[in-house]
PDB file of N, CA and C in Angstrom:
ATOM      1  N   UNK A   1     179.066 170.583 237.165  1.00  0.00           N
ATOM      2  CA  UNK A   1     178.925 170.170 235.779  1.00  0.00           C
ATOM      3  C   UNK A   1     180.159 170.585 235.006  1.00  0.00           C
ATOM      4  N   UNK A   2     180.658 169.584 233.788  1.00  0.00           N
ATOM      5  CA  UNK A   2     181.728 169.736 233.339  1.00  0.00           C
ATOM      6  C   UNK A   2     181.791 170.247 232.067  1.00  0.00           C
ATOM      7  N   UNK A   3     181.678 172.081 231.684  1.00  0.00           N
ATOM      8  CA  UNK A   3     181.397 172.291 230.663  1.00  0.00           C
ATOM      9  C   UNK A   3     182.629 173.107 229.836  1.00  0.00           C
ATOM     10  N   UNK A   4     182.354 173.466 228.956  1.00  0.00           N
ATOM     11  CA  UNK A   4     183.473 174.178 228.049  1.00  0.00           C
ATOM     12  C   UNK A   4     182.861 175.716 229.058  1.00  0.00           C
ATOM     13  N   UNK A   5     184.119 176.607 229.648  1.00  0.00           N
ATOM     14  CA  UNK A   5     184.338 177.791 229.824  1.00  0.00           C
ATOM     15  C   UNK A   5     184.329 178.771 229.436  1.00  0.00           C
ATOM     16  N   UNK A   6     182.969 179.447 229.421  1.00  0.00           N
ATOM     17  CA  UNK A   6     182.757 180.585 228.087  1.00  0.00           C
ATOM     18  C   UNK A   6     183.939 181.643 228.485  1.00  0.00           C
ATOM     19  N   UNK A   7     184.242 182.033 229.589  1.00  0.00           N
ATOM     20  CA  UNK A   7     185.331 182.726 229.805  1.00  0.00           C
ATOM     21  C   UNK A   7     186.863 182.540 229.978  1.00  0.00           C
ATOM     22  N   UNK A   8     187.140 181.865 229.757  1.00  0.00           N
ATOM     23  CA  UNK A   8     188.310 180.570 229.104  1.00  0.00           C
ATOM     24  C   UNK A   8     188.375 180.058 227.737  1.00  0.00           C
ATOM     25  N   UNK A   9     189.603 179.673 227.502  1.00  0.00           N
ATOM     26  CA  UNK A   9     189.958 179.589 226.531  1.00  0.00           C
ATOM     27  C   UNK A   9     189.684 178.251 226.218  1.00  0.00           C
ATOM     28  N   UNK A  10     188.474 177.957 225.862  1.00  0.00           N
ATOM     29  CA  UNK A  10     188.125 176.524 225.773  1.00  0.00           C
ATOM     30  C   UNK A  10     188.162 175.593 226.892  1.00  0.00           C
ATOM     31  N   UNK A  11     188.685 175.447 228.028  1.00  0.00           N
ATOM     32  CA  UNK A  11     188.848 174.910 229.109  1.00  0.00           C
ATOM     33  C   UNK A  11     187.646 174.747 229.411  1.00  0.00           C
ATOM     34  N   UNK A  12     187.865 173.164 229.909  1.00  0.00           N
ATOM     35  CA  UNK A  12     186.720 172.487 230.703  1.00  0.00           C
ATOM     36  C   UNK A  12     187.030 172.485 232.443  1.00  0.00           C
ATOM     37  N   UNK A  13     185.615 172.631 232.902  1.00  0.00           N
ATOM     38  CA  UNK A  13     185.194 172.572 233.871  1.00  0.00           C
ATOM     39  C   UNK A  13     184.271 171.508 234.462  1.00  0.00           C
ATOM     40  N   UNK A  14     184.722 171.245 235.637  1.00  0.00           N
ATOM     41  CA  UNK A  14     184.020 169.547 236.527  1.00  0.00           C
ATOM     42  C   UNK A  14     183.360 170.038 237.342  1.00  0.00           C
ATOM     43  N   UNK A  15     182.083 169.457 237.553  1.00  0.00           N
ATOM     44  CA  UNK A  15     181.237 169.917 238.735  1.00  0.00           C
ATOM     45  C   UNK A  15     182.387 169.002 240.117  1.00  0.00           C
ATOM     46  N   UNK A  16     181.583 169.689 241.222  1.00  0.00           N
ATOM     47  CA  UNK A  16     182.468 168.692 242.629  1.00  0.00           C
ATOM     48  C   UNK A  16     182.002 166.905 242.364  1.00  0.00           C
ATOM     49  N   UNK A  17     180.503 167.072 241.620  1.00  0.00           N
ATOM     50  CA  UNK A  17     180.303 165.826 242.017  1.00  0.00           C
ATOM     51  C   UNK A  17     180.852 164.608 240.371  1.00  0.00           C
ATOM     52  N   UNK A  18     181.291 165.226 239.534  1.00  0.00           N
ATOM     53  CA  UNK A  18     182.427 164.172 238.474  1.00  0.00           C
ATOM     54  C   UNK A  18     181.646 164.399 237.592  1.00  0.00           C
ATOM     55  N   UNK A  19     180.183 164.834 237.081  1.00  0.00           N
ATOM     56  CA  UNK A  19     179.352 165.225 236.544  1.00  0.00           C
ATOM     57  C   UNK A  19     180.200 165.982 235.119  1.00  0.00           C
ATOM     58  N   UNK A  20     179.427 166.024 233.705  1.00  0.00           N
ATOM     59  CA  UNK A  20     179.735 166.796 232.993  1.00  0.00           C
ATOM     60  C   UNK A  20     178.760 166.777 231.755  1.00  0.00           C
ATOM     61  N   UNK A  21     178.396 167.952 230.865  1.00  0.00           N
ATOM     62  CA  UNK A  21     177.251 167.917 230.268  1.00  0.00           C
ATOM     63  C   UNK A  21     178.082 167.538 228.626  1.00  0.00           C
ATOM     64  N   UNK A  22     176.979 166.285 228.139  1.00  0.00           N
ATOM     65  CA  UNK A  22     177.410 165.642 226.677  1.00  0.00           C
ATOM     66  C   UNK A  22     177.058 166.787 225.870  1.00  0.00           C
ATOM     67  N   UNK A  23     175.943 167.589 225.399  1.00  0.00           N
ATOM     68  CA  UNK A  23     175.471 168.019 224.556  1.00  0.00           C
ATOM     69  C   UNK A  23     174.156 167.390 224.238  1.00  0.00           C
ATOM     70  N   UNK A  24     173.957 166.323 224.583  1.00  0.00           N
ATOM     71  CA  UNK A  24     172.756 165.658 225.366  1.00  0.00           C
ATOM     72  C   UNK A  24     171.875 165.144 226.166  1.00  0.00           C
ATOM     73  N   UNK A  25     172.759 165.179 227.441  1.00  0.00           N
ATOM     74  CA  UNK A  25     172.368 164.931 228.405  1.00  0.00           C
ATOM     75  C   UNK A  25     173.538 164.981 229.808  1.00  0.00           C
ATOM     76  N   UNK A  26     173.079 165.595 231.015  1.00  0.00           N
ATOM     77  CA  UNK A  26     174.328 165.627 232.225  1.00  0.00           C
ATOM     78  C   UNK A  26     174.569 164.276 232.565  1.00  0.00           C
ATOM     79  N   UNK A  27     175.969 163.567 232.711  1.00  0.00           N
ATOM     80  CA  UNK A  27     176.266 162.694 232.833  1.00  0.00           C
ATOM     81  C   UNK A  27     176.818 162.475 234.275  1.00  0.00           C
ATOM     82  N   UNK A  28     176.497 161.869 235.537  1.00  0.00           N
ATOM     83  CA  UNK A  28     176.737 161.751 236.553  1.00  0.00           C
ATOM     84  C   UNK A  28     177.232 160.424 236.479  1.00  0.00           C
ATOM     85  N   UNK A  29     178.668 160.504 237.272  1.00  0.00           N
ATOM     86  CA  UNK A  29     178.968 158.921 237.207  1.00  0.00           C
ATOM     87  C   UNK A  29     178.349 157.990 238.597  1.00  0.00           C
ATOM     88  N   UNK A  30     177.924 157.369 238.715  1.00  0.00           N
ATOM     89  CA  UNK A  30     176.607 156.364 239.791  1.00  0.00           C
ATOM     90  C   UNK A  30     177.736 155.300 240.603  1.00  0.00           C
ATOM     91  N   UNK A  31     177.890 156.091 241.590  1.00  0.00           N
ATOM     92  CA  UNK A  31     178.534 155.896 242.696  1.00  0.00           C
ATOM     93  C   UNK A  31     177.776 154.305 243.626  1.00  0.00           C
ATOM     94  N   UNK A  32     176.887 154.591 243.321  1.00  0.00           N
ATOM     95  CA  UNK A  32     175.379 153.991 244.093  1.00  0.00           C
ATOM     96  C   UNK A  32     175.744 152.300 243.305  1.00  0.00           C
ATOM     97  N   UNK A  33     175.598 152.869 242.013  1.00  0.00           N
ATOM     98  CA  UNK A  33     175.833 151.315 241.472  1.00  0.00           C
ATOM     99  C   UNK A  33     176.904 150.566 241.863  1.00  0.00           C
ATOM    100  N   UNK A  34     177.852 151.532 241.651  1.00  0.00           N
ATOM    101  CA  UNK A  34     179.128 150.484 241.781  1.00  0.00           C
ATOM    102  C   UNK A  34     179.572 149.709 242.817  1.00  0.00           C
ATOM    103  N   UNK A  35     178.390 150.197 244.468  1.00  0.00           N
ATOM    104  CA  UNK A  35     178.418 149.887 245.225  1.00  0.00           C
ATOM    105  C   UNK A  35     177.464 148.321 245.413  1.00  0.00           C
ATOM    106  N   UNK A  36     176.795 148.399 244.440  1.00  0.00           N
ATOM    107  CA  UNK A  36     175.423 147.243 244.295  1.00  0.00           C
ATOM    108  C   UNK A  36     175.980 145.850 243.692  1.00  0.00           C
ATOM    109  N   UNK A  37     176.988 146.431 242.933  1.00  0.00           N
ATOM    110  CA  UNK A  37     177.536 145.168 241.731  1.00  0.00           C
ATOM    111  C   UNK A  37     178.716 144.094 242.680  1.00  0.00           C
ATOM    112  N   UNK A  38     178.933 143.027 241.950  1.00  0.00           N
ATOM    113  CA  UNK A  38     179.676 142.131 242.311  1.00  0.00           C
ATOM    114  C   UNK A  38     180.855 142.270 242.300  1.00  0.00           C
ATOM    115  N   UNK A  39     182.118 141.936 242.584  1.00  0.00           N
ATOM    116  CA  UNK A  39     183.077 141.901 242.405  1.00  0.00           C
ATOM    117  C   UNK A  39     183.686 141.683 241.443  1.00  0.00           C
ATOM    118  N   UNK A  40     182.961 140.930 240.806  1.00  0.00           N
ATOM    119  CA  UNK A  40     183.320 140.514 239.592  1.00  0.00           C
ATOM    120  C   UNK A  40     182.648 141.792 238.338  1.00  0.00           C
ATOM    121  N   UNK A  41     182.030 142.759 238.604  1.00  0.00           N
ATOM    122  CA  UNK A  41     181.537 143.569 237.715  1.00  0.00           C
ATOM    123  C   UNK A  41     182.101 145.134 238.157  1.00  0.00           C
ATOM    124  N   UNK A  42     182.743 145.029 239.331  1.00  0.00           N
ATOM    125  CA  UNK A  42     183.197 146.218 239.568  1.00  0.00           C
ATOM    126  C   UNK A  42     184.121 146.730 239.093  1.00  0.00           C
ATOM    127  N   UNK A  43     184.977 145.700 238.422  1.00  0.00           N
ATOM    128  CA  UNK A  43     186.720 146.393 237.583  1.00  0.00           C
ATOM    129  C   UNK A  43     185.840 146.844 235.943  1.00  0.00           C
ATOM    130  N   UNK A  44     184.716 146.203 236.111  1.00  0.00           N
ATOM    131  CA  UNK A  44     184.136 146.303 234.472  1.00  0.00           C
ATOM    132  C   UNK A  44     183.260 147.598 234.829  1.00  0.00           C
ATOM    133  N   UNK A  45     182.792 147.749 235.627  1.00  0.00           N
ATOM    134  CA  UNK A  45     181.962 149.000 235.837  1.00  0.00           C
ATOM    135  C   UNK A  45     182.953 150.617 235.642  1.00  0.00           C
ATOM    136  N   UNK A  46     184.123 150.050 236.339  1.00  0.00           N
ATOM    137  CA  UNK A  46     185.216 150.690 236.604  1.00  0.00           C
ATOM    138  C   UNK A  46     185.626 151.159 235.322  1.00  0.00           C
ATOM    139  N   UNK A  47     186.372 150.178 234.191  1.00  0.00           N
ATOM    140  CA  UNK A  47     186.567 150.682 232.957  1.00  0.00           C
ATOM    141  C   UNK A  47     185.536 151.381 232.418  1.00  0.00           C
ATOM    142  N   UNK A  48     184.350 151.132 232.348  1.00  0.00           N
ATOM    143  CA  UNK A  48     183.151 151.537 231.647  1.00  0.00           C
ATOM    144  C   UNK A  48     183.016 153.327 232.383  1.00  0.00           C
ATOM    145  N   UNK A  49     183.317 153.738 233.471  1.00  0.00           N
ATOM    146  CA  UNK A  49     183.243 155.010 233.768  1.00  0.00           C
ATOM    147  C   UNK A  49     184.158 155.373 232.962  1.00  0.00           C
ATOM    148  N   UNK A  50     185.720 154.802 233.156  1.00  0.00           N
ATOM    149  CA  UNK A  50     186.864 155.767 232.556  1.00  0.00           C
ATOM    150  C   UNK A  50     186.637 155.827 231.051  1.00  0.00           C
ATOM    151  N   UNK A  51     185.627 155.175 230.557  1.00  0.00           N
ATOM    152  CA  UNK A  51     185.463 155.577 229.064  1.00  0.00           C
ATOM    153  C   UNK A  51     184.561 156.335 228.909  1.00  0.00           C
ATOM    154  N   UNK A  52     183.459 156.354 229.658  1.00  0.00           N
ATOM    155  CA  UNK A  52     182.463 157.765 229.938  1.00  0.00           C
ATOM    156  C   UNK A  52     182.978 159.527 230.118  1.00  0.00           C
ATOM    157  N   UNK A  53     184.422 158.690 231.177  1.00  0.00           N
ATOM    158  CA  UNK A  53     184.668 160.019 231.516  1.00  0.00           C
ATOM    159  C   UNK A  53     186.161 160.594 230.542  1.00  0.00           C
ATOM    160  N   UNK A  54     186.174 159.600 229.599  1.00  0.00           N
ATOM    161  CA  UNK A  54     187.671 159.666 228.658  1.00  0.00           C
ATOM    162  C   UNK A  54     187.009 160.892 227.887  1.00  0.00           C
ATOM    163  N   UNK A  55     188.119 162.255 228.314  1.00  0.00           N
ATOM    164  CA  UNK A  55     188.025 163.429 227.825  1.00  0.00           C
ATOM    165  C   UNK A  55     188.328 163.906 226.393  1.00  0.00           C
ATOM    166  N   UNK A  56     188.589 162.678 225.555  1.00  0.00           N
ATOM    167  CA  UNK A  56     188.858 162.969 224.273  1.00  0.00           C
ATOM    168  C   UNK A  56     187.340 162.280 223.843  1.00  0.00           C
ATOM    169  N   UNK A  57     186.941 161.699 224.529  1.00  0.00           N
ATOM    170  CA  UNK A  57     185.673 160.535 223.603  1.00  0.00           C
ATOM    171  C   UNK A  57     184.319 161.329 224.027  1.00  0.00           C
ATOM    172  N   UNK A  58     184.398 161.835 225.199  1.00  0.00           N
ATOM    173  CA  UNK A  58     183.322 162.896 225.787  1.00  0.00           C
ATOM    174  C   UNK A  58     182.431 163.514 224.948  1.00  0.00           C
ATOM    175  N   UNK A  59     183.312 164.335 224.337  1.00  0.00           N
ATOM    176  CA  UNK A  59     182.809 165.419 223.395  1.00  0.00           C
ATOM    177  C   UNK A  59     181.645 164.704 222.075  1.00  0.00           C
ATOM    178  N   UNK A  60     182.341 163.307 221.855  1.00  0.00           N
ATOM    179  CA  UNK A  60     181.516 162.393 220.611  1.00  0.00           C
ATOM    180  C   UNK A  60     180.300 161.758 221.411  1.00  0.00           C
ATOM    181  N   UNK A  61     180.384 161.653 222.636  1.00  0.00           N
ATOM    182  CA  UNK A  61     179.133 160.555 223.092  1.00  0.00           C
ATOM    183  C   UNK A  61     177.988 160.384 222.739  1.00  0.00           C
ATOM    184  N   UNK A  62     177.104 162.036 222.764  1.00  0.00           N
ATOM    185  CA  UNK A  62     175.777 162.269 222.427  1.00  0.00           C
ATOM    186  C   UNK A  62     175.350 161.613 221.763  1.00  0.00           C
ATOM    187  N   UNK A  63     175.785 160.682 220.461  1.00  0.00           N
ATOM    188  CA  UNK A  63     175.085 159.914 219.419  1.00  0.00           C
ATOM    189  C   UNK A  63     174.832 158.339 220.177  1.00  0.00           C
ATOM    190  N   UNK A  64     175.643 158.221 221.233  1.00  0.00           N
ATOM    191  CA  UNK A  64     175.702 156.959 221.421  1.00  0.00           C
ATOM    192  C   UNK A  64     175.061 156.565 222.893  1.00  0.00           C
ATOM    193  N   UNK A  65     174.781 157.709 223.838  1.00  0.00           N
ATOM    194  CA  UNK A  65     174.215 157.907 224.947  1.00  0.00           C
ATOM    195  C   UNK A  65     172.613 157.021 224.969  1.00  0.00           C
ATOM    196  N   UNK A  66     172.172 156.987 223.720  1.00  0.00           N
ATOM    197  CA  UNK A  66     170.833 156.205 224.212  1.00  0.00           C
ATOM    198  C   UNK A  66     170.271 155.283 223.212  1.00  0.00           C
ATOM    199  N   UNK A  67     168.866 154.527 222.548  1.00  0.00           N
ATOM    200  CA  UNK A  67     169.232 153.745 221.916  1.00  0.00           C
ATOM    201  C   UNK A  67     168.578 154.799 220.233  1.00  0.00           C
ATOM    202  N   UNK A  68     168.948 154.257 219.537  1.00  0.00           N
ATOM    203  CA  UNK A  68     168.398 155.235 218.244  1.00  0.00           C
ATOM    204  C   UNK A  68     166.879 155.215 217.832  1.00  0.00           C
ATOM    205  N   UNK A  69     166.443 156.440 217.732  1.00  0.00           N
ATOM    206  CA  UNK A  69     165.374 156.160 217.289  1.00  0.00           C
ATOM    207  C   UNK A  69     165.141 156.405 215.760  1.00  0.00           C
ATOM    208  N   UNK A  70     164.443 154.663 215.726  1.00  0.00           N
ATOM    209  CA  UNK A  70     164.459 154.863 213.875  1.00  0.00           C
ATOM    210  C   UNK A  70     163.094 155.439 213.331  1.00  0.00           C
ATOM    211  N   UNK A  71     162.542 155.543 214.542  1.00  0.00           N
ATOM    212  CA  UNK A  71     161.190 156.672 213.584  1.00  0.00           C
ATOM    213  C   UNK A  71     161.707 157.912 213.072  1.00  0.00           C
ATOM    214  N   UNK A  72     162.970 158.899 213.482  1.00  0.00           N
ATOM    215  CA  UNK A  72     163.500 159.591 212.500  1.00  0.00           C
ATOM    216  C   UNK A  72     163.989 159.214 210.989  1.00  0.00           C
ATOM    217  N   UNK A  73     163.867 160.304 210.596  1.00  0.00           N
ATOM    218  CA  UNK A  73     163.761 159.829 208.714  1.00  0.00           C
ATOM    219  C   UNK A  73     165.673 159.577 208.517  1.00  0.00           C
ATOM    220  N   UNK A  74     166.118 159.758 209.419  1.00  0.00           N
ATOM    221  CA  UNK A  74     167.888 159.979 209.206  1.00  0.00           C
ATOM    222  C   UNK A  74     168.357 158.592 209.642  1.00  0.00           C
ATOM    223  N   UNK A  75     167.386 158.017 210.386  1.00  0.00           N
ATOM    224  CA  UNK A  75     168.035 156.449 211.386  1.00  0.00           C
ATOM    225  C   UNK A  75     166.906 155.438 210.752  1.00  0.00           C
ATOM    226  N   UNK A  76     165.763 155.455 210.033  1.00  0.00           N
ATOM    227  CA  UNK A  76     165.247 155.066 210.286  1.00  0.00           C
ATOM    228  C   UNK A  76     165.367 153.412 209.406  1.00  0.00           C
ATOM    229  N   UNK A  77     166.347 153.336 208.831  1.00  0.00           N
ATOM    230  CA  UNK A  77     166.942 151.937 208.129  1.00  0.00           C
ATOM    231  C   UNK A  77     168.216 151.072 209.497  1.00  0.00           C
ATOM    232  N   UNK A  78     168.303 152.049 210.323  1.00  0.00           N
ATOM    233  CA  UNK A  78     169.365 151.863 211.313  1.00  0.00           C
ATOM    234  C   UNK A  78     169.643 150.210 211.716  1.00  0.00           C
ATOM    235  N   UNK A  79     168.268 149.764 212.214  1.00  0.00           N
ATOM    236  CA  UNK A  79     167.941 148.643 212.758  1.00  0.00           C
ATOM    237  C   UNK A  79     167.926 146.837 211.615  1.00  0.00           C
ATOM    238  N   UNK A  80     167.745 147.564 210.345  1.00  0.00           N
ATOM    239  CA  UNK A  80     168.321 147.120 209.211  1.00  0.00           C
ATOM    240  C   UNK A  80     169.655 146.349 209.249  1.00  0.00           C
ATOM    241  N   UNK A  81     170.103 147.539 209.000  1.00  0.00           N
ATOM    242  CA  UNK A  81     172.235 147.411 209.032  1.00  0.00           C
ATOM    243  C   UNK A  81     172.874 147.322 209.837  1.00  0.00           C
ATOM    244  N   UNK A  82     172.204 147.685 211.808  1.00  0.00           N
ATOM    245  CA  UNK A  82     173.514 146.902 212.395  1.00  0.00           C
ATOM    246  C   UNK A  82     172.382 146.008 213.471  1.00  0.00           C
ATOM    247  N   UNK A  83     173.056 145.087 213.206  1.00  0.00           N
ATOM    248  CA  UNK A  83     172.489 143.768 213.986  1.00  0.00           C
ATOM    249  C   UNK A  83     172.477 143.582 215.264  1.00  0.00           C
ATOM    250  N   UNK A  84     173.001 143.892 216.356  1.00  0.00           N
ATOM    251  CA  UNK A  84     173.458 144.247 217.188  1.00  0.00           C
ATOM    252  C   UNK A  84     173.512 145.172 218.120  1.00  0.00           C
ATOM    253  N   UNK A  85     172.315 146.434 218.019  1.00  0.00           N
ATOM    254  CA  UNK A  85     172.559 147.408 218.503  1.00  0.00           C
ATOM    255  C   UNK A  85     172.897 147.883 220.278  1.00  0.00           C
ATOM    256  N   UNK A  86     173.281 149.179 220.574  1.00  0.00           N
ATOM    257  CA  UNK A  86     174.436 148.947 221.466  1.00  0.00           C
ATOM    258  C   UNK A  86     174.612 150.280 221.778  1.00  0.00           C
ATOM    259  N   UNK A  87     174.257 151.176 223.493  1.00  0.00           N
ATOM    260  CA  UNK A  87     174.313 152.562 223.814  1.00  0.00           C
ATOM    261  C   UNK A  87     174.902 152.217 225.049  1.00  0.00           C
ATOM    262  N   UNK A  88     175.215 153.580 225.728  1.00  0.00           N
ATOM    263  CA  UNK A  88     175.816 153.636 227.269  1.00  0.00           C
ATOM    264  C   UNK A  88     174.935 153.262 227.779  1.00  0.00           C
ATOM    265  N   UNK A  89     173.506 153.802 227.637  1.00  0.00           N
ATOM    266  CA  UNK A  89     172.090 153.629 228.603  1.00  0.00           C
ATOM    267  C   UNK A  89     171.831 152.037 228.751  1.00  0.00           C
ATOM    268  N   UNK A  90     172.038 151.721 227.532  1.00  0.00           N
ATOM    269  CA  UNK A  90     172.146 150.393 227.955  1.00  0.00           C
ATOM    270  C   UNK A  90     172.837 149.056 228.390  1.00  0.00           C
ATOM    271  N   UNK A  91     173.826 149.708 228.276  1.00  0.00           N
ATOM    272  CA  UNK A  91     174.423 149.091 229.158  1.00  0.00           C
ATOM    273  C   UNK A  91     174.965 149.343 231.020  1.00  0.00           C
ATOM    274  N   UNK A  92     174.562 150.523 230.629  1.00  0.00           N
ATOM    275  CA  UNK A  92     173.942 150.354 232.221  1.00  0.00           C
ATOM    276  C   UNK A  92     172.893 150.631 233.014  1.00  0.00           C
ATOM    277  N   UNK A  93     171.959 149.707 232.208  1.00  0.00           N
ATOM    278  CA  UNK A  93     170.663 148.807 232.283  1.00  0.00           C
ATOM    279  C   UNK A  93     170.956 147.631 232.993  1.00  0.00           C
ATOM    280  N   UNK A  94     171.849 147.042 231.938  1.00  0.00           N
ATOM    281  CA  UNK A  94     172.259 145.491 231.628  1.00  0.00           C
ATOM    282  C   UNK A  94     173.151 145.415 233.462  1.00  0.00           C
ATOM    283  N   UNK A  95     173.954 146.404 233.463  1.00  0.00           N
ATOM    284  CA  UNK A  95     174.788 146.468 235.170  1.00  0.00           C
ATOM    285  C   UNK A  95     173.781 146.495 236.015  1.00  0.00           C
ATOM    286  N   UNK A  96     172.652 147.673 236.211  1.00  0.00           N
ATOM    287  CA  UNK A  96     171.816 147.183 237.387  1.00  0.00           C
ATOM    288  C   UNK A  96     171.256 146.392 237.339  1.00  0.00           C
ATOM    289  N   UNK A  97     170.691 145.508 236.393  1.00  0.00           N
ATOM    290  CA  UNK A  97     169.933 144.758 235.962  1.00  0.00           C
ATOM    291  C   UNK A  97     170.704 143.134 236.398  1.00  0.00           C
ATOM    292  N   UNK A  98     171.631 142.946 236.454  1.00  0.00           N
ATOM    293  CA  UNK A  98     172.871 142.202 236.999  1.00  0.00           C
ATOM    294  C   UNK A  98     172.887 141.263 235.756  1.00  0.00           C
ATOM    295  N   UNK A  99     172.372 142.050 234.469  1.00  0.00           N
ATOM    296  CA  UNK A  99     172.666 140.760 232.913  1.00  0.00           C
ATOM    297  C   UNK A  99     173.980 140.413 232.812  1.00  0.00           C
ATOM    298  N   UNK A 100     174.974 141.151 233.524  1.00  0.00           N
ATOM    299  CA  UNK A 100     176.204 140.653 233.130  1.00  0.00           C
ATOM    300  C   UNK A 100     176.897 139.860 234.218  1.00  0.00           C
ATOM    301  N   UNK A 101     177.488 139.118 233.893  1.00  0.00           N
ATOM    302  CA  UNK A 101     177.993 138.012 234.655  1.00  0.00           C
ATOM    303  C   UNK A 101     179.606 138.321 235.107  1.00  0.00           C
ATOM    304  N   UNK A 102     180.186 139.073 233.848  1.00  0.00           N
ATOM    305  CA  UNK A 102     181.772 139.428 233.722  1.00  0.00           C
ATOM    306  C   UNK A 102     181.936 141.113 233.301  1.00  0.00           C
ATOM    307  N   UNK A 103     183.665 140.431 233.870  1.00  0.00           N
ATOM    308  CA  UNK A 103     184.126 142.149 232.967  1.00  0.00           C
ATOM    309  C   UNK A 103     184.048 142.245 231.343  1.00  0.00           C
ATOM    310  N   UNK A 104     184.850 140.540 230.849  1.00  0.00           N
ATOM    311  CA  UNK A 104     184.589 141.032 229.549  1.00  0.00           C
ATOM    312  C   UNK A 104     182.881 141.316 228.346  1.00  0.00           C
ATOM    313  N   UNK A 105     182.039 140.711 229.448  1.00  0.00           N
ATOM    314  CA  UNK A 105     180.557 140.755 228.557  1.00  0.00           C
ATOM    315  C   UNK A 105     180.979 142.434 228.737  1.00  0.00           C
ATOM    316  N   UNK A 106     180.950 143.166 229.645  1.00  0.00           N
ATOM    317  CA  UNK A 106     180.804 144.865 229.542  1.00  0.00           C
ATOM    318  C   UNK A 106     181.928 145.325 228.409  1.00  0.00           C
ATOM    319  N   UNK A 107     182.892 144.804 228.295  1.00  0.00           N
ATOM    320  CA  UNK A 107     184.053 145.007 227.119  1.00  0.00           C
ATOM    321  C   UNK A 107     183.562 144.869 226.117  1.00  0.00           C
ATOM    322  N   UNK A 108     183.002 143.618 225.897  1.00  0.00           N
ATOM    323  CA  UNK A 108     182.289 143.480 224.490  1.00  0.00           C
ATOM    324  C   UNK A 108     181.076 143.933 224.605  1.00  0.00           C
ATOM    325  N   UNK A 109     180.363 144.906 225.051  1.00  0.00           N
ATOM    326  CA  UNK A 109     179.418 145.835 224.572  1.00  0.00           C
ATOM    327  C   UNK A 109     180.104 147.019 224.468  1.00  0.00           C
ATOM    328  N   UNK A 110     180.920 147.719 225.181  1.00  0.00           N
ATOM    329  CA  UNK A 110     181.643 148.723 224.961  1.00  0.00           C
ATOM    330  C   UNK A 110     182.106 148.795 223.494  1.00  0.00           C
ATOM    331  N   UNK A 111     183.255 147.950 223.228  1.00  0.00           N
ATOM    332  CA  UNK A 111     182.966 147.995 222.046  1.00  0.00           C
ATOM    333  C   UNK A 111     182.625 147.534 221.105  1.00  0.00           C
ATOM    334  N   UNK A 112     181.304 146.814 221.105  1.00  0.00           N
ATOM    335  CA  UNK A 112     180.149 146.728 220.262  1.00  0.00           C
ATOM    336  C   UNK A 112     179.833 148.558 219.693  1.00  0.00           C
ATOM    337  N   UNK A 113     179.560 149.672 220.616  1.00  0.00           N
ATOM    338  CA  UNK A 113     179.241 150.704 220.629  1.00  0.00           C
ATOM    339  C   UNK A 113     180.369 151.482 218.998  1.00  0.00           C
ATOM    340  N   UNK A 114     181.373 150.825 219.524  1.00  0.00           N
ATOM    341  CA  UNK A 114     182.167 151.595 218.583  1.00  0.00           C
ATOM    342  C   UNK A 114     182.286 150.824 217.475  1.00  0.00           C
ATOM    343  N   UNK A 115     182.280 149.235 217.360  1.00  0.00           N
ATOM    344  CA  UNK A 115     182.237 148.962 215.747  1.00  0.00           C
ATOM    345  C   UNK A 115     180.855 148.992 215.214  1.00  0.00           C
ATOM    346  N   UNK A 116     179.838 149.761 215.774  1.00  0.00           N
ATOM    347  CA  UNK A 116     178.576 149.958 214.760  1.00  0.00           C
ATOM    348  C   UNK A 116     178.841 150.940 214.363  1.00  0.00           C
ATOM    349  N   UNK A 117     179.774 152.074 214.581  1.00  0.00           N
ATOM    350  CA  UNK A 117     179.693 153.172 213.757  1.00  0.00           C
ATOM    351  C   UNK A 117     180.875 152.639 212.537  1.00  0.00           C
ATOM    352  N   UNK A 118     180.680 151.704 212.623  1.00  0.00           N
ATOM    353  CA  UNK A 118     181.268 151.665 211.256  1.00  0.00           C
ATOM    354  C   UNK A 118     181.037 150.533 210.038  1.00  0.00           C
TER     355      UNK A 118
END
């Protein structure tokens, strides 16, 4: 698991298996899948890890890891204002699920993810 180093100077640490903990949940990258998908979804599966595992974006994921729940009093207009909604979990749903046809449908949910926060 890939965590901040209480005995280190902030330094992160990788489990053997690529693993690392959001602040919400341990994130294992699924070896298994990438083996299941098409050829045509594997360069998209491919980007979609290196943004999972992009060590500057890591640290922000937790909000975006699953889908929102608007029965909290903080989200709960959420579904309101963005039309579109859009998590990692689900989109790789949508990969085993074989909803996607291409690399760019996974691009444009990727970042779908990032223009709802704004």
């Amino acid at each position: 698991v890939k965590r901040k180093s209480e005995a280190s100077d902030g330094e992160e640490e990788e489990g053997s298996d690529g693993s690392y903990e959001t602040g919400v949940a341990k994130y294992s990258p699924d070896n298994s899948l990438l083996s299941t998908l098409p050829q045509s979804l594997q360069t998209g599966y491919k980007f979609y890890t290196q943004v999972r595992n992009d060590p500057v974006l890591k640290a922000d994921l937790g909000p975006f890891l699953y889908p929102v729940d608007s029965s909290q009093r903080a989200t709960k207009d959420y579904y309101l204002k963005i039309e579109k909604p859009m998590c990692f979990t689900r989109i790789e749903e949508k990969m085993a699920n074989l909803d996607y046809y291409s690399t760019p449908e996974i691009v444009t949910d990727l970042r779908l993810i990032f223009e709802n926060c704004y």
